[in-house]
C-alpha atoms as a PDB file:
ATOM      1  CA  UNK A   1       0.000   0.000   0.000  1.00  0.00           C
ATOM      2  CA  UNK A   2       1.200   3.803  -1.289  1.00  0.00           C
ATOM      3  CA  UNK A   3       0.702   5.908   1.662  1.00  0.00           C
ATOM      4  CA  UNK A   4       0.497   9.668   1.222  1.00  0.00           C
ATOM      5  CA  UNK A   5      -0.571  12.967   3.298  1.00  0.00           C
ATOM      6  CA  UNK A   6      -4.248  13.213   1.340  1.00  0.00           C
ATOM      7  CA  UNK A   7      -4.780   9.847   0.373  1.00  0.00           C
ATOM      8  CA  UNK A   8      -4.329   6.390   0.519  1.00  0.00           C
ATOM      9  CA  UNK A   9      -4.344   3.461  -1.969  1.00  0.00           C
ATOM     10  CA  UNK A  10      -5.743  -0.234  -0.621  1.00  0.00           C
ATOM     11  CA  UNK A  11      -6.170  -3.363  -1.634  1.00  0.00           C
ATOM     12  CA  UNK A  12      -8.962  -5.506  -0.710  1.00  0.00           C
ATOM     13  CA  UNK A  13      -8.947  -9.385  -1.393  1.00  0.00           C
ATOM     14  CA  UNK A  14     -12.197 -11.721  -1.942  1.00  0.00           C
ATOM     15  CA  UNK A  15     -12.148 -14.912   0.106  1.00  0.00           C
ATOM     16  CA  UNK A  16     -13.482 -18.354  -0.822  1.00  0.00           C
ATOM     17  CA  UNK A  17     -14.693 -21.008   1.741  1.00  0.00           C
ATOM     18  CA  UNK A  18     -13.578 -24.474   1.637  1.00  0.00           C
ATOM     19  CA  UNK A  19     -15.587 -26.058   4.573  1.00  0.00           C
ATOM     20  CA  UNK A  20     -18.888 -23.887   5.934  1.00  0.00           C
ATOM     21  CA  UNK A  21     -20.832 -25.659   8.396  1.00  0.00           C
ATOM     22  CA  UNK A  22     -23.781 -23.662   9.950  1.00  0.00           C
ATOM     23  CA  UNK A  23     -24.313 -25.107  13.746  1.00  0.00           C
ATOM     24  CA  UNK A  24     -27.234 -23.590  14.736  1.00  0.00           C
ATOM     25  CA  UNK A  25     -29.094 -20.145  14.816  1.00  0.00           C
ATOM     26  CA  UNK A  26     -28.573 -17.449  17.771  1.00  0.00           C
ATOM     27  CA  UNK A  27     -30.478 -15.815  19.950  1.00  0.00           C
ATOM     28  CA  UNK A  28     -29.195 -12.936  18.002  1.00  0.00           C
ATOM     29  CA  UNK A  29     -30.701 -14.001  14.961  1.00  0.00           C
ATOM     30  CA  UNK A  30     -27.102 -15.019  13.512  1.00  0.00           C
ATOM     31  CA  UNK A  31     -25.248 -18.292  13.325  1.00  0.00           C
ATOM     32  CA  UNK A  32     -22.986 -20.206  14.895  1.00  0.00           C
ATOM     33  CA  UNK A  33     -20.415 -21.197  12.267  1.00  0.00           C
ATOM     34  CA  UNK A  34     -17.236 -23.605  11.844  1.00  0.00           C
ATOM     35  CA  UNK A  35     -15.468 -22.491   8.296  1.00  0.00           C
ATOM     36  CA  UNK A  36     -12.235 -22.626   6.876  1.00  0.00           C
ATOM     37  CA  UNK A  37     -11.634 -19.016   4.925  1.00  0.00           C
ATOM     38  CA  UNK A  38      -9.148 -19.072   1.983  1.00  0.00           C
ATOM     39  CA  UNK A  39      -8.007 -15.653   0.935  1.00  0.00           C
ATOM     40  CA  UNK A  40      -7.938 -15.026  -2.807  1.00  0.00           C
ATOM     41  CA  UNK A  41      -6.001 -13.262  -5.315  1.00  0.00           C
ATOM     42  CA  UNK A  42      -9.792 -11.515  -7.282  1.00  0.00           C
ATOM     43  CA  UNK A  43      -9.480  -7.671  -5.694  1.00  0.00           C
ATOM     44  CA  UNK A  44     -10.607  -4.639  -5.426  1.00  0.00           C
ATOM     45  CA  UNK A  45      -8.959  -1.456  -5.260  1.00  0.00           C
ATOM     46  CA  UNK A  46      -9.723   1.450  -3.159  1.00  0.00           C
ATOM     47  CA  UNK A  47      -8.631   4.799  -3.163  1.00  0.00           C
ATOM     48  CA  UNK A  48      -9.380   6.825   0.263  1.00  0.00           C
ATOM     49  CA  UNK A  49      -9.086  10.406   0.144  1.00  0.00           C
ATOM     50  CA  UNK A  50      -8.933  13.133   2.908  1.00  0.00           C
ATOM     51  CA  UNK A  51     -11.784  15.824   3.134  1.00  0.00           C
ATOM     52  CA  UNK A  52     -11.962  18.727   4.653  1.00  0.00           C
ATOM     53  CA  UNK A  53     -15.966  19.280   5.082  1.00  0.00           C
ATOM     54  CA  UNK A  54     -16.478  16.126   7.511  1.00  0.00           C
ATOM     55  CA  UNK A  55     -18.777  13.498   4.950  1.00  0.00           C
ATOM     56  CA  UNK A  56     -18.222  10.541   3.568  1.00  0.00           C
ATOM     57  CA  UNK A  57     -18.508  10.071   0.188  1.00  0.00           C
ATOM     58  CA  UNK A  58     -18.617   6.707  -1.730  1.00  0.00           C
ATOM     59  CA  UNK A  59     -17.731   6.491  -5.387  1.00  0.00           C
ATOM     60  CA  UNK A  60     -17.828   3.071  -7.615  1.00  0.00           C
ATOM     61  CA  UNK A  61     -17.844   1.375 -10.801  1.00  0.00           C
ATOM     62  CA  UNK A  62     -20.133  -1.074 -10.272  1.00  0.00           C
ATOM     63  CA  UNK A  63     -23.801   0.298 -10.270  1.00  0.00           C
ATOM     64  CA  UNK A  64     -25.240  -2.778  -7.715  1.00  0.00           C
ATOM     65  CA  UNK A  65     -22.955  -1.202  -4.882  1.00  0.00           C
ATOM     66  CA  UNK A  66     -24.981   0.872  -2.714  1.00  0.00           C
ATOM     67  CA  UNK A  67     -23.212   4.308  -1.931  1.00  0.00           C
ATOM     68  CA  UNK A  68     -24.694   5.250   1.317  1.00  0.00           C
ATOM     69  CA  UNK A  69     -25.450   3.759   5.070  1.00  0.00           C
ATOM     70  CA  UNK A  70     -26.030   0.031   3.539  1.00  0.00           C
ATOM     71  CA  UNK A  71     -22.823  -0.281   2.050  1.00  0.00           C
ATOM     72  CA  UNK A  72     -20.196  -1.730   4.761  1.00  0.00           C
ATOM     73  CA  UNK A  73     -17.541   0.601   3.891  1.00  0.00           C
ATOM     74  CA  UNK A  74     -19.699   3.560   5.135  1.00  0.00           C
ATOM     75  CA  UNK A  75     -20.286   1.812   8.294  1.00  0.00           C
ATOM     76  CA  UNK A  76     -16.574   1.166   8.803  1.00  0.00           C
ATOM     77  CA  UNK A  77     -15.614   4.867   8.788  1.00  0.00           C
ATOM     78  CA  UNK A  78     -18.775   5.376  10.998  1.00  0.00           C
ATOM     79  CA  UNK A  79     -17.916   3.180  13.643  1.00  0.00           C
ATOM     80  CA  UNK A  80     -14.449   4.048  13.418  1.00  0.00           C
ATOM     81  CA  UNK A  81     -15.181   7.960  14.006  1.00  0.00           C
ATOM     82  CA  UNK A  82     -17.262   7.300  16.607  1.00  0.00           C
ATOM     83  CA  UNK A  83     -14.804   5.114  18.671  1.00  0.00           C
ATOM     84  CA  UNK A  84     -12.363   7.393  18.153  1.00  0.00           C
ATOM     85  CA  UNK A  85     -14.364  10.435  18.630  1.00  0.00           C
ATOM     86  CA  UNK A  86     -13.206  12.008  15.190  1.00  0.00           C
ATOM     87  CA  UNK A  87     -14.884  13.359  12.450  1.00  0.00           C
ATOM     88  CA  UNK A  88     -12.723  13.996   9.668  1.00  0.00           C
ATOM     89  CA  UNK A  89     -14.422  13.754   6.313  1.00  0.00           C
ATOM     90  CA  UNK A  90     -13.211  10.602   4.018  1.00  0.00           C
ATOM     91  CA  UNK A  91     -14.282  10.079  -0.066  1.00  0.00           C
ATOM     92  CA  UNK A  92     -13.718   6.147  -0.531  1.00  0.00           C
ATOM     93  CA  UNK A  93     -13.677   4.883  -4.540  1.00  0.00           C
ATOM     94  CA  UNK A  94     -14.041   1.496  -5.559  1.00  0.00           C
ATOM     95  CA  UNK A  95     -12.938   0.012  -8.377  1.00  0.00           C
ATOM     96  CA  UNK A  96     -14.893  -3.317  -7.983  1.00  0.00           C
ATOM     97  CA  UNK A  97     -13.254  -6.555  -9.609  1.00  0.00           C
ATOM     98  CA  UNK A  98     -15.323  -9.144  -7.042  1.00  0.00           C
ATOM     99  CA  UNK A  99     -19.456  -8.970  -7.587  1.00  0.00           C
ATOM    100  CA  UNK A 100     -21.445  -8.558  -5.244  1.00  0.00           C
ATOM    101  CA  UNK A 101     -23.900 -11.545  -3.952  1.00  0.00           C
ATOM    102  CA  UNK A 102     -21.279 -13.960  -4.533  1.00  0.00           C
ATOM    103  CA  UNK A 103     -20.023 -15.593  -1.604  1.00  0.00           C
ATOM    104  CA  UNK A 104     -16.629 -14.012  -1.974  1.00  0.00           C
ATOM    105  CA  UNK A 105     -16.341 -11.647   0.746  1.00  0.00           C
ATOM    106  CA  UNK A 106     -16.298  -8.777  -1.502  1.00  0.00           C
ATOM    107  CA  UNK A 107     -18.201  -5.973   0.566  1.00  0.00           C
ATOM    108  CA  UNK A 108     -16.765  -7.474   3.726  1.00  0.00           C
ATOM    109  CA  UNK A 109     -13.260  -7.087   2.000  1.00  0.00           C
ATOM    110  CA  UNK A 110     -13.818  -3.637   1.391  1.00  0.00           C
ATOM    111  CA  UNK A 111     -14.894  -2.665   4.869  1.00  0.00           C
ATOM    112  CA  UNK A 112     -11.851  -3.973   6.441  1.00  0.00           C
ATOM    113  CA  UNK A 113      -9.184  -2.552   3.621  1.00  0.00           C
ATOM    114  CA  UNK A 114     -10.714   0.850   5.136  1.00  0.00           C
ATOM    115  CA  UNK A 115     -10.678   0.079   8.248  1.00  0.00           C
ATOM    116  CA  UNK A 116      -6.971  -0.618   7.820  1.00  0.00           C
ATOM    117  CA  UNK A 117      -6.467   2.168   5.353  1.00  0.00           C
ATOM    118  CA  UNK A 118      -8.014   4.972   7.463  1.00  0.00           C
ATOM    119  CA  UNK A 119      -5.750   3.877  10.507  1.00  0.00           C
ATOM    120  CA  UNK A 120      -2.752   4.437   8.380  1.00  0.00           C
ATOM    121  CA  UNK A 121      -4.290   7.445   7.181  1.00  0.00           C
ATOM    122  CA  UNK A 122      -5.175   9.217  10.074  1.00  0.00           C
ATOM    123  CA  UNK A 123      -2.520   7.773  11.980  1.00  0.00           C
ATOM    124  CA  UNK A 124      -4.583   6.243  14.569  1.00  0.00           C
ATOM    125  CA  UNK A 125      -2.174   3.418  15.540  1.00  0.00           C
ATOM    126  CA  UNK A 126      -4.987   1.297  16.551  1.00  0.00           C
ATOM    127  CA  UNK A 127      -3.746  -2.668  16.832  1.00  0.00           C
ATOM    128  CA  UNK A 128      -4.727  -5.636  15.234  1.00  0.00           C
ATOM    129  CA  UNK A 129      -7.014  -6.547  18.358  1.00  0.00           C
ATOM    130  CA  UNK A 130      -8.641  -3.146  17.928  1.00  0.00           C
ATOM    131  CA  UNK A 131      -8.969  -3.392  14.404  1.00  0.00           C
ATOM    132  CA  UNK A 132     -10.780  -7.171  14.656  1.00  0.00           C
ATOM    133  CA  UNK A 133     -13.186  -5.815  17.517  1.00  0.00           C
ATOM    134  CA  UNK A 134     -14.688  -3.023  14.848  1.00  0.00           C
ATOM    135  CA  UNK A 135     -14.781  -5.418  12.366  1.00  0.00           C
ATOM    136  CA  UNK A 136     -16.715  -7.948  14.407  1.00  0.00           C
ATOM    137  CA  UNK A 137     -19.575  -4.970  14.995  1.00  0.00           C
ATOM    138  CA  UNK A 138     -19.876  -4.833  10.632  1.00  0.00           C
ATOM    139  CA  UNK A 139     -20.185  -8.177   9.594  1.00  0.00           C
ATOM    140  CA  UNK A 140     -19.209 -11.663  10.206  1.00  0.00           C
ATOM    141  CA  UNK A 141     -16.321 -11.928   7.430  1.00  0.00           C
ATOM    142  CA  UNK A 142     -14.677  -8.659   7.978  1.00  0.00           C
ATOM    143  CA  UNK A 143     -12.707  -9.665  11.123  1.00  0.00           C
ATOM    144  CA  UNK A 144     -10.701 -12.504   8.513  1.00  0.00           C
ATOM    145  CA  UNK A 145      -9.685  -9.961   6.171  1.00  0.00           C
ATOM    146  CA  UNK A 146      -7.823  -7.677   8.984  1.00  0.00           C
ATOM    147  CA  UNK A 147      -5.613 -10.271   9.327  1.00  0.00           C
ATOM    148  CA  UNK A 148      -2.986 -11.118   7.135  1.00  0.00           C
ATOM    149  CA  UNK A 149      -3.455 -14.682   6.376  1.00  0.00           C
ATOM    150  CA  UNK A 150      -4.137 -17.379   3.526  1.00  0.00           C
ATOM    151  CA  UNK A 151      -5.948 -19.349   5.481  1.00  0.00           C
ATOM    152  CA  UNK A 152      -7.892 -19.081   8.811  1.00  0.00           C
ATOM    153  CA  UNK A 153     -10.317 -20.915  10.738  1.00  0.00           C
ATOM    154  CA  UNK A 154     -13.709 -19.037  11.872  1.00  0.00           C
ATOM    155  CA  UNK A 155     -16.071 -19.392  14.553  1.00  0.00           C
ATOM    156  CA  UNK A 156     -18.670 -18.420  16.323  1.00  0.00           C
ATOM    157  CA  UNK A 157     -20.339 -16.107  13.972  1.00  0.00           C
ATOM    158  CA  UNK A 158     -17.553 -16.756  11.514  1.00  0.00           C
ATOM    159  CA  UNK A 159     -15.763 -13.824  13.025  1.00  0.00           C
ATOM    160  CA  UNK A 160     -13.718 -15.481  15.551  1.00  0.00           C
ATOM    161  CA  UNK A 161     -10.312 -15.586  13.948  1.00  0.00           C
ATOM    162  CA  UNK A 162      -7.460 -18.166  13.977  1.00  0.00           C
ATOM    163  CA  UNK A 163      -5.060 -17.776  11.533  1.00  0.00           C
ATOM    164  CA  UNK A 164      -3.127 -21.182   9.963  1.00  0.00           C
ATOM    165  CA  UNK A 165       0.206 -20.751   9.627  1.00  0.00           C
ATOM    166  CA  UNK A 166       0.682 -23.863   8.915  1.00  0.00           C
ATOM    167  CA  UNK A 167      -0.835 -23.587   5.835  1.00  0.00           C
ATOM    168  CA  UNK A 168       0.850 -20.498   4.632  1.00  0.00           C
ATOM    169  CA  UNK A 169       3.015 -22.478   1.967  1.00  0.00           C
ATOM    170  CA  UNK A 170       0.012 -24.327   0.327  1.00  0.00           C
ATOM    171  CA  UNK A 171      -0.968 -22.322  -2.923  1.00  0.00           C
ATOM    172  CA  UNK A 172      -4.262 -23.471  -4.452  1.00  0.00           C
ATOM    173  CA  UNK A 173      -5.154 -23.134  -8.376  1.00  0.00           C
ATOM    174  CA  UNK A 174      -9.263 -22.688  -8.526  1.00  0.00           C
ATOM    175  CA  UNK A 175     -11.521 -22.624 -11.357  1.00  0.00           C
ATOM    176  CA  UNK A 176     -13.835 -19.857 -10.258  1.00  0.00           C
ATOM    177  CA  UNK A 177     -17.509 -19.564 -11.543  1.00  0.00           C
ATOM    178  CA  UNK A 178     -19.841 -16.907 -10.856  1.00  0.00           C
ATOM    179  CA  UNK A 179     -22.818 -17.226 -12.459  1.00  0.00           C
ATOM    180  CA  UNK A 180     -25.241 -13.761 -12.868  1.00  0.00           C
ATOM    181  CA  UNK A 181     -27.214 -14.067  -9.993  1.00  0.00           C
ATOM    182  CA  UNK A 182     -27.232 -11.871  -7.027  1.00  0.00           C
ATOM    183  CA  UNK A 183     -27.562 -14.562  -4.202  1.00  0.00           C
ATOM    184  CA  UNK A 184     -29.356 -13.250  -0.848  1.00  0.00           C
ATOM    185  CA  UNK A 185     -27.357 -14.223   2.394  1.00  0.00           C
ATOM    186  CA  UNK A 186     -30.067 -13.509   4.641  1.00  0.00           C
ATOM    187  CA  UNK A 187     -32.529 -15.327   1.863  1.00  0.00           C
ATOM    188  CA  UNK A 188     -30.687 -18.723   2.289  1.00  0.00           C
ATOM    189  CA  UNK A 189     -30.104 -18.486   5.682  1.00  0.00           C
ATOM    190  CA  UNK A 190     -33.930 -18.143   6.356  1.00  0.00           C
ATOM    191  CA  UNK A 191     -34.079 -21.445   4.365  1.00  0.00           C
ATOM    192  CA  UNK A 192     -31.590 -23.175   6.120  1.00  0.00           C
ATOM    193  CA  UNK A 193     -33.696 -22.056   9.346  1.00  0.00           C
ATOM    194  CA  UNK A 194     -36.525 -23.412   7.766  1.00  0.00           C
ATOM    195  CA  UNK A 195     -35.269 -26.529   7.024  1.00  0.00           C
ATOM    196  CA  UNK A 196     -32.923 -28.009   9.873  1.00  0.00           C
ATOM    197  CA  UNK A 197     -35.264 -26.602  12.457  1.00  0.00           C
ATOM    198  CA  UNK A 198     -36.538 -29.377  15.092  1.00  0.00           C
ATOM    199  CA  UNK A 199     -40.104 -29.065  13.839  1.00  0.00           C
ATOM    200  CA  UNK A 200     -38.298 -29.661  10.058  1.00  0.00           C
ATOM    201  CA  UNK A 201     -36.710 -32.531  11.449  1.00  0.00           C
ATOM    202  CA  UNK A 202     -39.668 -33.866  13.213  1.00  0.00           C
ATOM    203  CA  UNK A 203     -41.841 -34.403  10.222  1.00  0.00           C
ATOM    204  CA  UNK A 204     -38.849 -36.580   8.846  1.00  0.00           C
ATOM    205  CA  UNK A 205     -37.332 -33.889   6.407  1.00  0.00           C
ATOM    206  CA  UNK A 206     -34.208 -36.114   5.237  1.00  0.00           C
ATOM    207  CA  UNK A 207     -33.274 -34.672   1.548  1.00  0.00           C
ATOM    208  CA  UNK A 208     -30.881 -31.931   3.329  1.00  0.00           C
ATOM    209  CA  UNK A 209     -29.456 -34.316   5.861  1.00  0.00           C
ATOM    210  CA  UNK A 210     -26.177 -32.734   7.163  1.00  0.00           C
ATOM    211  CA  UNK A 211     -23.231 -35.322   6.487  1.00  0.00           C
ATOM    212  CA  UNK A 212     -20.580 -35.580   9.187  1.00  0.00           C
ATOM    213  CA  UNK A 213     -17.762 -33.688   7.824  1.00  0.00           C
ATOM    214  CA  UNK A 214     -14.229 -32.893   9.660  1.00  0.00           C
ATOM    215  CA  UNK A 215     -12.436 -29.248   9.096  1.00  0.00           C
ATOM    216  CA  UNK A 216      -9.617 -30.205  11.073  1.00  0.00           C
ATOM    217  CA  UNK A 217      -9.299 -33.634   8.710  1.00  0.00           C
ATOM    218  CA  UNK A 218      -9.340 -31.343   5.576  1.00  0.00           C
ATOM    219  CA  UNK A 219      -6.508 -28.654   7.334  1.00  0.00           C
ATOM    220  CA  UNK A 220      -4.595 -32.330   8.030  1.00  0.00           C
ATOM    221  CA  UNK A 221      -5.217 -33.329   4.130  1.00  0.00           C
ATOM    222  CA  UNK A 222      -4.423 -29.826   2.835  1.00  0.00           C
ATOM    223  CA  UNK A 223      -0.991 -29.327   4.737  1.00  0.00           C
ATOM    224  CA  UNK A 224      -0.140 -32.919   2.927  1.00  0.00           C
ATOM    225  CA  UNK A 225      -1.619 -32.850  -0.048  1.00  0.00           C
ATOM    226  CA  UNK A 226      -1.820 -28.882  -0.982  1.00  0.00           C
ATOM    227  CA  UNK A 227      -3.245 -28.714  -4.548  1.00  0.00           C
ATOM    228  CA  UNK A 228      -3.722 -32.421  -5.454  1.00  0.00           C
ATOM    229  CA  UNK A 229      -5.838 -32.383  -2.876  1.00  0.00           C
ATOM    230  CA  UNK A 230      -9.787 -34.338  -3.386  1.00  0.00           C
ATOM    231  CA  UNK A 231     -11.386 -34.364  -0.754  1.00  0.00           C
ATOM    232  CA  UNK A 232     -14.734 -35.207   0.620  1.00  0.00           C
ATOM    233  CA  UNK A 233     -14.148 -33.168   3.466  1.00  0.00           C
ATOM    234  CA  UNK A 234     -15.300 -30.227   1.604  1.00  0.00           C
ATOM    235  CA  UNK A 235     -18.369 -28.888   2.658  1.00  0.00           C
ATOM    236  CA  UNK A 236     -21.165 -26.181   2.470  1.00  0.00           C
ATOM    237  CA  UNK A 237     -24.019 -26.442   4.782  1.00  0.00           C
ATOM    238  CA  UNK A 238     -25.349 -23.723   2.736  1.00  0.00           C
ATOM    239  CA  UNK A 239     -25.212 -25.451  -1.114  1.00  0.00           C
ATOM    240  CA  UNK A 240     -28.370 -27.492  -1.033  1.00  0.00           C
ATOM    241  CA  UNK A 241     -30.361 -24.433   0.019  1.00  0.00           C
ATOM    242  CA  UNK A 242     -28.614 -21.915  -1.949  1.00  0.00           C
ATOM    243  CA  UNK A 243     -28.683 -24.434  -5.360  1.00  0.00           C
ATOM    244  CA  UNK A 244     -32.851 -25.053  -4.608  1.00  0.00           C
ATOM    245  CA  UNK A 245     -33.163 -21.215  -4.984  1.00  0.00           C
ATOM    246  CA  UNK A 246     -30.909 -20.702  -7.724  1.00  0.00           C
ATOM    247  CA  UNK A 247     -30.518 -23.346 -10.015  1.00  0.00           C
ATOM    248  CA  UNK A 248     -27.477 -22.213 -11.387  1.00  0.00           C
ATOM    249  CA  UNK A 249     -24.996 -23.213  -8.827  1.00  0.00           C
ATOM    250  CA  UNK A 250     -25.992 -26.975  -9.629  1.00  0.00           C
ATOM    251  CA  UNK A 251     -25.455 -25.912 -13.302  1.00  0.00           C
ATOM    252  CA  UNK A 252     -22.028 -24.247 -12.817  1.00  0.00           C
ATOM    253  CA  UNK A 253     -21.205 -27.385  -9.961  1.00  0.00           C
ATOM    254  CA  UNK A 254     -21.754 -29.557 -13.314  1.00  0.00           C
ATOM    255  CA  UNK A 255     -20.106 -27.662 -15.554  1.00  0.00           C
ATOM    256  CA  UNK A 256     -16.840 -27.903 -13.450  1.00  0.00           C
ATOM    257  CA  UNK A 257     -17.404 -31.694 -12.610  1.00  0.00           C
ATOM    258  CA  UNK A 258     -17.737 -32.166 -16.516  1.00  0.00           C
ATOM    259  CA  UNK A 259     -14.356 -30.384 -16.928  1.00  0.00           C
ATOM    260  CA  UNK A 260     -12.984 -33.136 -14.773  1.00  0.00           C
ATOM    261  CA  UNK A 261     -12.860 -31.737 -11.379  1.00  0.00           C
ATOM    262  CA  UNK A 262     -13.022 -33.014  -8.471  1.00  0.00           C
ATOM    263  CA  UNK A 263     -12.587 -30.297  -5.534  1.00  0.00           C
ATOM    264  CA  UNK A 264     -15.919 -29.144  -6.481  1.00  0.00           C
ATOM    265  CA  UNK A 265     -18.053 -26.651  -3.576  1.00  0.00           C
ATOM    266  CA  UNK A 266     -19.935 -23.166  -3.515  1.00  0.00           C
ATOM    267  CA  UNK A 267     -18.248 -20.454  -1.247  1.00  0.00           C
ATOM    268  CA  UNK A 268     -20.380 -18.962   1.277  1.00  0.00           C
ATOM    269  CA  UNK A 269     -24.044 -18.472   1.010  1.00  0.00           C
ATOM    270  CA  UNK A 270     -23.062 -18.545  -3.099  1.00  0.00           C
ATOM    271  CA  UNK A 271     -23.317 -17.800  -5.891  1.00  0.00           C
ATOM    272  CA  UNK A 272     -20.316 -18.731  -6.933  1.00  0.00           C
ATOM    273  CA  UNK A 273     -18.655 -22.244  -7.233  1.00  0.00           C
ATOM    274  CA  UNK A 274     -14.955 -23.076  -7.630  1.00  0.00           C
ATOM    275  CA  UNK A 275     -12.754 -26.304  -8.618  1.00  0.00           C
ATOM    276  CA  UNK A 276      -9.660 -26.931  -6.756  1.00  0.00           C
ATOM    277  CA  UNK A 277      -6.832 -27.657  -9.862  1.00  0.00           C
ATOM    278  CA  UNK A 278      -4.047 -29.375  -9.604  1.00  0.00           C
ATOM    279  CA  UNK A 279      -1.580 -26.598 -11.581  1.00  0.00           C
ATOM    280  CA  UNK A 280      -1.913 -23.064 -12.590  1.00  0.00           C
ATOM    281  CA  UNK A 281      -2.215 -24.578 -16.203  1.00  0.00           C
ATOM    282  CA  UNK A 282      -4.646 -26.562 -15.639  1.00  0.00           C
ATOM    283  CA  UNK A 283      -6.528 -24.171 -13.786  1.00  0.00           C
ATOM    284  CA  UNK A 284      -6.041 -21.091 -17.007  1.00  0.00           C
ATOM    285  CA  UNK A 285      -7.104 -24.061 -19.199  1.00  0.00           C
ATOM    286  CA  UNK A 286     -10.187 -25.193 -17.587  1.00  0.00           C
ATOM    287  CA  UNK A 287     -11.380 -21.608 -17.016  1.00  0.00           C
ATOM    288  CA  UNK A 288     -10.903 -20.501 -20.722  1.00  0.00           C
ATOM    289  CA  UNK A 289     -12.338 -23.558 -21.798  1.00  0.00           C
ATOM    290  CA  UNK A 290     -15.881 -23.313 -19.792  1.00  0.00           C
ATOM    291  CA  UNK A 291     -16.079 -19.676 -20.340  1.00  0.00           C
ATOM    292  CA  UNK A 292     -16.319 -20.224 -24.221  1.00  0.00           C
ATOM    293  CA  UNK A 293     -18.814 -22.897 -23.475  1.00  0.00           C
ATOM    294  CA  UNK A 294     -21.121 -20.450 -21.198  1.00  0.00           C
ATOM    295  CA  UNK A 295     -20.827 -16.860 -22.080  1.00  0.00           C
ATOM    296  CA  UNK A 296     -23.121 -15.937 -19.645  1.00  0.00           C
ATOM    297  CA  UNK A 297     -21.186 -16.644 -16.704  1.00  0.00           C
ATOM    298  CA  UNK A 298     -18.181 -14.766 -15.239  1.00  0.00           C
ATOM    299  CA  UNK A 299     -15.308 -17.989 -14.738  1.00  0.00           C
ATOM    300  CA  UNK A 300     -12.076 -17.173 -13.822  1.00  0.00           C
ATOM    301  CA  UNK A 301      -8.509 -18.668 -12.624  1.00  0.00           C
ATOM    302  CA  UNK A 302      -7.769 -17.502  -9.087  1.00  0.00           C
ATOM    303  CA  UNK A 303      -5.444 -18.301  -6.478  1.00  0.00           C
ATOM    304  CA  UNK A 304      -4.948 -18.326  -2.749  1.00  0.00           C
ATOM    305  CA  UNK A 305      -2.419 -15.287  -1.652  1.00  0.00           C
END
């Protein structure tokens, strides 16, 4: 990052999951989560820039980003003025690379590249603990991108943190899909509610039967295997759901599984799906190779950074 007296250039990664399992629903209304985040190379730049007038003002190139109070980014330098008791003015632009509604983190990137930008910027010299306890009050995947890491375990709500080191050498070729459909987080979770609840399960509900999956077997079989790995210890709670509502992600699962895959899952509530390759080639191949196939779809080759 370019730091300078007016302004500040950021970058902000996209994320995918490899293992999602939802626990159970909150008194809050959220869920308890167990995931395994993977930090990806698809990114966003943003450009913050001092003002002297005390707004915020939100600029970007993608017309489905809000540019006021809904947009996480706006909250971010909210919350952060009012902990701090500031209220310098801030213009944020983003150049958007990552679409929104699909399960790649990309507003939830954003909002922590400005929380870390700003306390460059206005030299707040807040910590990494400080950072993650803002981030926590925004949104359940913002606390994993204030932390430097390729790959980190989440809890709770998905915002309790632990880093993998161990892991920090494994580099992992995807086929990304994202199909043009604006999937609703709070839509599928609603379903999943629906679905798993104990008066669900008492009238013998059994086509989304949670499977007994292991994160900490798949961190044991990614440290070994890295990007040869297949796996069936990848898993989305979320997928059946999120692939009844939009039939798409069971086309685009397909349409990698066709190409040979075998890694095959949906990242976060969706709508995007991605195939673990075993090579960089492989993976530029593959993605060229659907794309002609289904113009209508974004696919992509990404890595984890």
């Amino acid at each position: 990052m370019a730091k300078s007296r007016l302004a500040l250039r950021v970058k902000s990664f996209s994320k995918i999951n490899l293992f999602l399992q939802v626990i159970n629903r909150r008194r809050d209304g959220f869920h308890n989560l167990k995931t395994l985040f993977a930090r990806t190379d698809l990114i966003d730049d943003i450009i913050l820039k001092k003002r002297r007038d005390g707004l915020i003002k939100l600029r970007c190139n993608d017309p489905q980003v809000p540019l006021g109070r809904p947009n996480l980014c706006f909250r971010a330098v909210e919350l952060l003025r009012q902990s701090q008791k500031l209220k310098p003015g801030i213009e944020i632009a983003i150049n958007k690379r990552i679409p929104p509604g699909a399960g790649l983190g990309g507003g939830s990137g954003n909002a922590a590249a400005v929380l870390s930008g700003l306390n460059q910027l206005w030299d707040l010299k807040l910590s990494k603990a400080e950072l993650v306890k803002l981030a926590q009050k925004i949104g359940s995947d913002v606390a994993f991108f204030i932390y430097n890491a390729k790959f980190a375990l989440g809890e709770q709500r998905g915002d309790k943190i632990k880093p993998i080191p161990a892991l920090a050498g494994i580099k992992l070729w995807c086929v990304l899909i994202i199909p043009k459909i604006h999937s609703s987080t709070p839509v599928i979770f609603k379903e999943w509610d629906k679905y798993y609840s104990k008066k669900s399960l008492k009238k013998g509900f059994s086509g989304l039967t949670m499977p007994r999956h292991d994160v900490n077997i798949l961190i044991s079989q990614l440290k070994t295997e890295g990007p040869r790995l297949v796996s069936q210890q990848l898993f989305n709670s979320l997928e059946p759901i999120a692939a009844r509502c939009y039939p798409e992600i069971a086309q685009a699962k397909s349409a990698l599984s066709e190409a040979g895959l075998k890694s095959v899952l949906m990242s976060g509530s969706g709508s995007s799906v991605f195939g673990i390759c075993s090579s960089k080639k492989i993976a530029q191949f593959l993605s060229k190779k659907i794309q002609k196939k289904h113009k209508l779809w974004k696919v992509l080759c990404v890595s984890t950074v």
